[in-house]
Protein backbone atom coordinates (compact mmCIF):
# COMPACT_ATOMS: atom_id res chain seq x y z
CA UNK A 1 93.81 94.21 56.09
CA UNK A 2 92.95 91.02 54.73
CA UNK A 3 93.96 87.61 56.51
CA UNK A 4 97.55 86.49 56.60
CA UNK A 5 97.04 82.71 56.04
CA UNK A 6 94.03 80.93 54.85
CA UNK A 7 91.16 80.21 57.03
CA UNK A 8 89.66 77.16 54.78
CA UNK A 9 91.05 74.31 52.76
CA UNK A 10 93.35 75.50 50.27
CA UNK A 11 94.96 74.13 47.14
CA UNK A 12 97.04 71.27 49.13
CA UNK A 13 94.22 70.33 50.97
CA UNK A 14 91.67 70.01 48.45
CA UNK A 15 94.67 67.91 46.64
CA UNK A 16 95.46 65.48 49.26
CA UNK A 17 91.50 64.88 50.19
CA UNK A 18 90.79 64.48 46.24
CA UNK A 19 94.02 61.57 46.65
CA UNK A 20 92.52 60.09 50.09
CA UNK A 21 88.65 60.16 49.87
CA UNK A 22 87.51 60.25 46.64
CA UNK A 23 85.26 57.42 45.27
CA UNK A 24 87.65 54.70 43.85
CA UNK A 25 87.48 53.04 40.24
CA UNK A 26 86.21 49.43 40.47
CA UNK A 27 88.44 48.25 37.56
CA UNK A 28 92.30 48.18 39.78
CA UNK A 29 94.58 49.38 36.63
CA UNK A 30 92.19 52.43 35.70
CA UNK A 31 92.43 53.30 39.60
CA UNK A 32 96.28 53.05 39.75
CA UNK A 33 96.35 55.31 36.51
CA UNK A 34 94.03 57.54 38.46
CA UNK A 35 95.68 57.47 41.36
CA UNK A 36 98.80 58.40 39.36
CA UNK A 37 97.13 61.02 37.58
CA UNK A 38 96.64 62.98 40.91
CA UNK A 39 99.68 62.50 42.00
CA UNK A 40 101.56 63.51 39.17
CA UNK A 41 100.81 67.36 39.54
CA UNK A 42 102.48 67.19 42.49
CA UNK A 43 104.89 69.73 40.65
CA UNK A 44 102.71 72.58 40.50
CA UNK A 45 103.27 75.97 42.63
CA UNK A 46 100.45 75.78 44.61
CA UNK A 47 100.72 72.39 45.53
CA UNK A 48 104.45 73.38 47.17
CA UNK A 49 104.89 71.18 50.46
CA UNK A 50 107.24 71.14 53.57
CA UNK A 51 107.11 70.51 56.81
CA UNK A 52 109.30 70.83 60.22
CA UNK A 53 111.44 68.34 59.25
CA UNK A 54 112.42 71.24 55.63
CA UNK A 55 112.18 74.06 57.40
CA UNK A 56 115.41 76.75 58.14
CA UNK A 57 114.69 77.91 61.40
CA UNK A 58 118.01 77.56 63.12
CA UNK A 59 121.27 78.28 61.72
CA UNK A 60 122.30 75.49 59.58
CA UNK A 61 119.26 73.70 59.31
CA UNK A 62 118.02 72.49 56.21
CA UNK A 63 118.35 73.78 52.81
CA UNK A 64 115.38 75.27 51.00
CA UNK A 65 114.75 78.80 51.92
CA UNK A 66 111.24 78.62 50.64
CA UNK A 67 110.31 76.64 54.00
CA UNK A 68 110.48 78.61 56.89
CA UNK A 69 108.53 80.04 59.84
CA UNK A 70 108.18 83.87 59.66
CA UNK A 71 107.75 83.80 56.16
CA UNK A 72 104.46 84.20 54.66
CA UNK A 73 105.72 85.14 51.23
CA UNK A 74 106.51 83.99 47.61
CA UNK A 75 109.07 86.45 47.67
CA UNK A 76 110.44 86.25 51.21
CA UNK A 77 113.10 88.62 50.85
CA UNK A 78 110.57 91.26 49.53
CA UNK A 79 108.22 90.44 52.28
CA UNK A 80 110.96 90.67 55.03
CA UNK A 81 112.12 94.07 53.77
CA UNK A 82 108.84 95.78 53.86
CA UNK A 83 108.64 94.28 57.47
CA UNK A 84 111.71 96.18 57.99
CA UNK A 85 110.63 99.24 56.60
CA UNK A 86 107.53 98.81 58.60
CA UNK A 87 109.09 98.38 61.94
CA UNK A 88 111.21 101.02 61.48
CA UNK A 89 108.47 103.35 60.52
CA UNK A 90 106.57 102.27 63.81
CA UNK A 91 109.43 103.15 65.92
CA UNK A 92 108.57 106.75 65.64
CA UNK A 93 104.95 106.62 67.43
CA UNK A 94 105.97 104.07 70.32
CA UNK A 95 106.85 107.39 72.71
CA UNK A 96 103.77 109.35 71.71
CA UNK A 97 101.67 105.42 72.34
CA UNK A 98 102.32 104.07 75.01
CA UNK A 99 103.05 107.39 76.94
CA UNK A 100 100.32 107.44 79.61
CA UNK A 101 100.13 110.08 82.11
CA UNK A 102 100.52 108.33 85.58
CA UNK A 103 101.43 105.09 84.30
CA UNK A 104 104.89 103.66 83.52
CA UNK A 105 107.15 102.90 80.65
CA UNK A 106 106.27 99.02 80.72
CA UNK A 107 104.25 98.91 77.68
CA UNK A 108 106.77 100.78 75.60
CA UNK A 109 109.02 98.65 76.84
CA UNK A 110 107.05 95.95 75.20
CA UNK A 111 106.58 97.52 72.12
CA UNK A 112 109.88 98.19 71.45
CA UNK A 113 110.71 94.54 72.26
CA UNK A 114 108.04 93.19 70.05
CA UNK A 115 109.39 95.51 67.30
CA UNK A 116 112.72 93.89 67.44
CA UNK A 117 111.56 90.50 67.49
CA UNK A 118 110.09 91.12 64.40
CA UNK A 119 112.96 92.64 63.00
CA UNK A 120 115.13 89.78 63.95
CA UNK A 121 112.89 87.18 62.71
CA UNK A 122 113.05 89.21 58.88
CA UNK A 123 116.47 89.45 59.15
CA UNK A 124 116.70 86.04 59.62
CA UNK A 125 114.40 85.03 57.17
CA UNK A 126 116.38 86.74 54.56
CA UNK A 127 119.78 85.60 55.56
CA UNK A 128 118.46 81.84 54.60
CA UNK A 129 118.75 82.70 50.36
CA UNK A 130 122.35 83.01 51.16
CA UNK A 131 123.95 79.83 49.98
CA UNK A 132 120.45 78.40 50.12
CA UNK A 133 118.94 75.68 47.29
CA UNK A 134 115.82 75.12 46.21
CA UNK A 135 114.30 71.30 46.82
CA UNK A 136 112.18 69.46 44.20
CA UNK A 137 110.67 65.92 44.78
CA UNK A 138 109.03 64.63 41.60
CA UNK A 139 109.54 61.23 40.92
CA UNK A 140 111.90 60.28 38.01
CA UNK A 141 109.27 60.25 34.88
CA UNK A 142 106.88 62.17 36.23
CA UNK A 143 105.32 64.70 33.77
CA UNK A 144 106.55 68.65 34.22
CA UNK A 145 109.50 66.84 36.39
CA UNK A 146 112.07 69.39 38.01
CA UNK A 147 116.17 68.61 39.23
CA UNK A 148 115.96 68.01 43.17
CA UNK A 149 118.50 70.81 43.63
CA UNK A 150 118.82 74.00 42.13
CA UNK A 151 120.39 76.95 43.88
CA UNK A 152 118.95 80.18 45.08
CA UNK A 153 119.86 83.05 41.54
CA UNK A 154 123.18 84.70 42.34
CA UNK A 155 120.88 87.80 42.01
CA UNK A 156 118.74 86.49 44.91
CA UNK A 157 121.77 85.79 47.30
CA UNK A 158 123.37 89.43 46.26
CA UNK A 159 119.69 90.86 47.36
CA UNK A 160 119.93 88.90 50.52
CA UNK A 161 122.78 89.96 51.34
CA UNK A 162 122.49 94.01 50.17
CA UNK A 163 119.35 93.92 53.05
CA UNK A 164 121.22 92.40 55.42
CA UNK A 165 123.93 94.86 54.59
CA UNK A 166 121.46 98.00 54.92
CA UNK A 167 119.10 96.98 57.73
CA UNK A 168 121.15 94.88 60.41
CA UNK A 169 124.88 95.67 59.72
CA UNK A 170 124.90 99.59 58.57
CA UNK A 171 126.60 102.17 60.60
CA UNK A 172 122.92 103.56 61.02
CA UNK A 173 120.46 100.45 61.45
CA UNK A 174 119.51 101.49 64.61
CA UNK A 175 119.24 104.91 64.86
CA UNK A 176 115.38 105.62 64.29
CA UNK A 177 114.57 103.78 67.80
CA UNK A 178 117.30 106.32 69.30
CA UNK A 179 114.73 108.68 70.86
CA UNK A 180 113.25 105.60 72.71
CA UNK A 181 116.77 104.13 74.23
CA UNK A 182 116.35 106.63 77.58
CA UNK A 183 112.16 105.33 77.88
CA UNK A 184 112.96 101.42 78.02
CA UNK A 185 112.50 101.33 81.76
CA UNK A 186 110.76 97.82 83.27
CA UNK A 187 107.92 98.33 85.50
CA UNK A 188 109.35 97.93 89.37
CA UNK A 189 107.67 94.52 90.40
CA UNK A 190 108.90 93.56 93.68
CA UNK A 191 112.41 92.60 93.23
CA UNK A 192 111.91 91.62 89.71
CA UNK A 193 115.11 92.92 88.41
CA UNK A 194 117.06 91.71 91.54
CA UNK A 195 120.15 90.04 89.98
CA UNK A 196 121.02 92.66 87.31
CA UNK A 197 120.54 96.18 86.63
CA UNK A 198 117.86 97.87 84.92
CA UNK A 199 119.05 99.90 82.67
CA UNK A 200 118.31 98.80 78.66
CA UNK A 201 121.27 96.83 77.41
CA UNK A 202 120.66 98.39 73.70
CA UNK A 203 123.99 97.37 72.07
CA UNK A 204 123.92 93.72 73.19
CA UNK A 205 120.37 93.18 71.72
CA UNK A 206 121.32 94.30 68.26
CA UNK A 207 124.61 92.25 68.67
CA UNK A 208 122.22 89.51 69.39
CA UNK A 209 119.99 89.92 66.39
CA UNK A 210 123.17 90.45 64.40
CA UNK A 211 124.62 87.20 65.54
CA UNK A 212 121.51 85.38 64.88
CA UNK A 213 122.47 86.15 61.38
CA UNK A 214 125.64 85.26 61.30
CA UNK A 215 125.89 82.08 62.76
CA UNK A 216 123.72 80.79 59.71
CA UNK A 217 125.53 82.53 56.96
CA UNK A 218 128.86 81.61 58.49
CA UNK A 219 127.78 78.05 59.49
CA UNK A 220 130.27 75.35 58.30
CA UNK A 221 127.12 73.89 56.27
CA UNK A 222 126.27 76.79 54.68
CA UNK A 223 129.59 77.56 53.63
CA UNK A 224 130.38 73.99 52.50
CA UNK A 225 126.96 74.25 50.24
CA UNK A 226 127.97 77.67 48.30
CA UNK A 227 131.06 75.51 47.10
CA UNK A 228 129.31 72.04 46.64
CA UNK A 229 126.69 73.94 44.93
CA UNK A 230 128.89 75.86 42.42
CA UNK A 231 128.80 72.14 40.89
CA UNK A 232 125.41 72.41 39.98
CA UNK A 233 124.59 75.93 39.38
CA UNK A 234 125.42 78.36 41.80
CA UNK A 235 126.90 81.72 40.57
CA UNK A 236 127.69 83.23 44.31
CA UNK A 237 130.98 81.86 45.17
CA UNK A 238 132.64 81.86 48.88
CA UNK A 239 134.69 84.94 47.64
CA UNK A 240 130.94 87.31 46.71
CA UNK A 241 130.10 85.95 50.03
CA UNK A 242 133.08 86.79 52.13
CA UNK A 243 134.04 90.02 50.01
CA UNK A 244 130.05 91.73 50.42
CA UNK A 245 129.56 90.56 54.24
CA UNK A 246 133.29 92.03 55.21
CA UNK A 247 132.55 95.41 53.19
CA UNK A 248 128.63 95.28 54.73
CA UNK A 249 130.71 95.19 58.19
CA UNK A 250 133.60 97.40 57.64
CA UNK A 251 133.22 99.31 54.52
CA UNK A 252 130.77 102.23 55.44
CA UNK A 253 133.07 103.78 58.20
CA UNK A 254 136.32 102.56 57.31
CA UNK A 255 137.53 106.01 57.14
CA UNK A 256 135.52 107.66 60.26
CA UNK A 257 134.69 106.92 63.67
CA UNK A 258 132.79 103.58 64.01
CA UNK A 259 129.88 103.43 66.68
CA UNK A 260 129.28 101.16 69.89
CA UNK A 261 126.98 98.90 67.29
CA UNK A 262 129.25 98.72 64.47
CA UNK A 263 132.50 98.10 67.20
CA UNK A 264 130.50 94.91 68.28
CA UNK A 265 129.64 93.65 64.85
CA UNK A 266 133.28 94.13 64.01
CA UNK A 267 134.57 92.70 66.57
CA UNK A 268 132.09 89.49 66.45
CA UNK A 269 133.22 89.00 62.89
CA UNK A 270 136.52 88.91 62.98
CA UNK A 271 136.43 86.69 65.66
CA UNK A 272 134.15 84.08 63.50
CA UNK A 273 136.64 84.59 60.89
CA UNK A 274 139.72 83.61 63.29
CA UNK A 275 137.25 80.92 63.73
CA UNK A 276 136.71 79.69 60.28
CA UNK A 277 140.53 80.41 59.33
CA UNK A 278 141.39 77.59 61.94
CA UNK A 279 143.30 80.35 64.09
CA UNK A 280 141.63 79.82 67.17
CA UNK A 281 142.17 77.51 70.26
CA UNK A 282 139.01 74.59 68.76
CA UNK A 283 139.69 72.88 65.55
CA UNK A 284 138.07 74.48 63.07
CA UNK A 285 134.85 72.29 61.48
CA UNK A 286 135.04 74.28 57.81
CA UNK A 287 136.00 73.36 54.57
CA UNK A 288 139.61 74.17 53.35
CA UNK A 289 137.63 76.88 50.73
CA UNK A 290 136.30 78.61 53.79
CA UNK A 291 139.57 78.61 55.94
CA UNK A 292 141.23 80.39 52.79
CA UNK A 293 138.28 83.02 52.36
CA UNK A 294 138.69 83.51 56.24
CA UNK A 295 142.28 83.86 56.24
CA UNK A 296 142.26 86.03 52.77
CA UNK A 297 139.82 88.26 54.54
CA UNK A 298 141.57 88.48 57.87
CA UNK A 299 144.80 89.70 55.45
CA UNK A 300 142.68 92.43 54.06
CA UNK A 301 141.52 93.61 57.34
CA UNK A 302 144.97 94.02 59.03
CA UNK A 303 146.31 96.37 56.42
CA UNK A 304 142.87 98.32 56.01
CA UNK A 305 142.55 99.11 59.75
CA UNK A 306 146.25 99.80 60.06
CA UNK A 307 146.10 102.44 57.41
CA UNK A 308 142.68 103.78 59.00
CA UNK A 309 142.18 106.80 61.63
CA UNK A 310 139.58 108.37 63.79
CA UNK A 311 139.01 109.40 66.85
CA UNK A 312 140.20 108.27 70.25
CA UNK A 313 137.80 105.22 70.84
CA UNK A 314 137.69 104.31 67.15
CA UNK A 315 141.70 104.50 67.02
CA UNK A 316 141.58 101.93 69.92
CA UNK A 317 139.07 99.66 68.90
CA UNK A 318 140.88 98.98 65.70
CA UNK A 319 144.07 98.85 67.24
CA UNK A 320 141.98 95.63 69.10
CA UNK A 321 141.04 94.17 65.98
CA UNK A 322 144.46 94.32 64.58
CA UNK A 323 145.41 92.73 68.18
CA UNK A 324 143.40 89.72 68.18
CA UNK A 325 144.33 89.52 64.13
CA UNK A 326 147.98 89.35 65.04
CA UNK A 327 147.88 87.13 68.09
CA UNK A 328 145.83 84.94 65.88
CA UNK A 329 148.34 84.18 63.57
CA UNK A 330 151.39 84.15 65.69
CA UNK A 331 149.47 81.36 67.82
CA UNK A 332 148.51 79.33 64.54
């Protein structure tokens, strides 16, 4: 395994030091053209710059999916899919691991956690191409000059969204860490788990990590941007969005029995789309374009679950959705 990051000066570096400390010309005008000289491959790849102030950590923040933390890619969605794959593959030796004969499950535990941290923080990663654009500061004039905004490929966003769709929202994202769920016991410490229980609360961490998600791709910003956007470029309209995320959430076991993860997710989303749609008790902060896309979708939902079966739990936990759909609009 080589090293993640450099470990010595790179291309930026040796840029800005070749800018700041390098032996000035004595006549002032061939200095300012060298000066300008330097500057002006400020364009290239490897001379790409952002800080704190351009990256997408948080939901909403910023614009440029190329700056973030967690990503140490050129191709982050790639990168965060093989971390995916990669967690998911480890799952299978954390019983065999960190099974110790007279010791206890605490270091599973922590395995398992760390695991899912990482898997949350690819998710995330990849859920920033979605409505994302691409940031460009060369000056006006400046040789190999780019636009300041161009948005992420509709290819990239649809690829975003397809790995969302497969590895955090799928009827069966979570089942390869199933053999673990009865192991994730914390070490007893004292009264260290004095004020709740201690049994794993599985289903509300993968809500969590799917909710992480969706509060940036169904952040008023980011769902004002895909429209502004589609004025300068972008191909993936609010109706892609809406139409792949709904089928990513409901699609898969539409006509079966829907599991404790996927009744959560479902749940969670239609209740961001009452949201959106303006059909909740807060005035809604979106866009008329997303209010319509919410309400269209909301539509499509009702008379999909009503025509839907299964068994006893699934028949009641759509007859909830169609509930909350319902009393949603007869408030509104």
């Amino acid at each position: 395994q080589g090293q993640y990051f450099t470990t010595k000066p790179g291309p930026y570096d040796m840029w800005a030091i070749e800018f700041g400390y390098s032996p000035a010309l004595t006549d002032a005008a061939a200095e300012e053209a060298r000066l300008q000289r330097i500057l002006a491959r400020s364009t290239a790849p490897d001379l790409i710059f952002g800080n704190d102030a351009d990256d997408m950590r948080a939901p909403g923040k910023a614009i440029d999916p190329r700056v973030n933390v967690n990503d140490m890619s050129g191709d982050a969605i790639t990168y965060s899919v093989e971390r995916l794959q990669l967690v998911n593959k480890m799952y299978n030796d954390l019983l065999q691991k960190y099974s110790k004969e007279g010791g206890s499950y605490q270091e599973l535990l922590q395995a398992y956690s760390i695991l899912g941290g990482e898997s949350m923080n690819a998710a995330n990663t990849i859920s920033r191409y979605i409505g994302g654009v691409c940031v460009e500061r060369s000056v006006v004039g400046q040789p190999n000059a780019k636009v300041p905004f161009t948005p992420v490929s509709k290819a990239d966003q649809q690829r975003a969204m397809a790995a969302l769709n497969t590895y955090l929202f799928a009827p069966n994202a979570f089942d390869v860490a199933a053999p673990l769920y009865q192991y994730l016991q914390i070490q007893r410490r004292g009264f260290n788990f004095f004020s709740q229980t201690e049994d794993p609360k599985i289903h509300q961490r993968a809500l969590n990590m799917q909710r992480s998600v969706m509060a940036h791709i169904l952040h008023p910003a980011t769902l004002q941007r895909v429209t502004d956007s589609k004025l300068y470029g972008n191909q993936y309209s609010l109706a892609d969005l809406f139409t792949e995320l709904t089928d990513g959430v409901f699609k898969a076991d539409m006509g079966g029995k829907v599991n404790g993860f996927r009744q959560n997710l479902q749940v969670e989303y239609v209740g961001k789309l009452i949201e959106i749609a303006g059909l909740s008790s807060r005035v809604s902060n979106y866009d008329a374009a997303s209010q319509a896309m919410a309400l269209a979708q909301l539509n499509r939902l009702n008379a999909q679950l009503k025509a839907a079966g299964g068994d006893a739990e699934t028949k009641a936990h759509r007859e909830f959705l169609r509930f909350k759909i319902e009393q949603a609009m007869k408030k509104s």
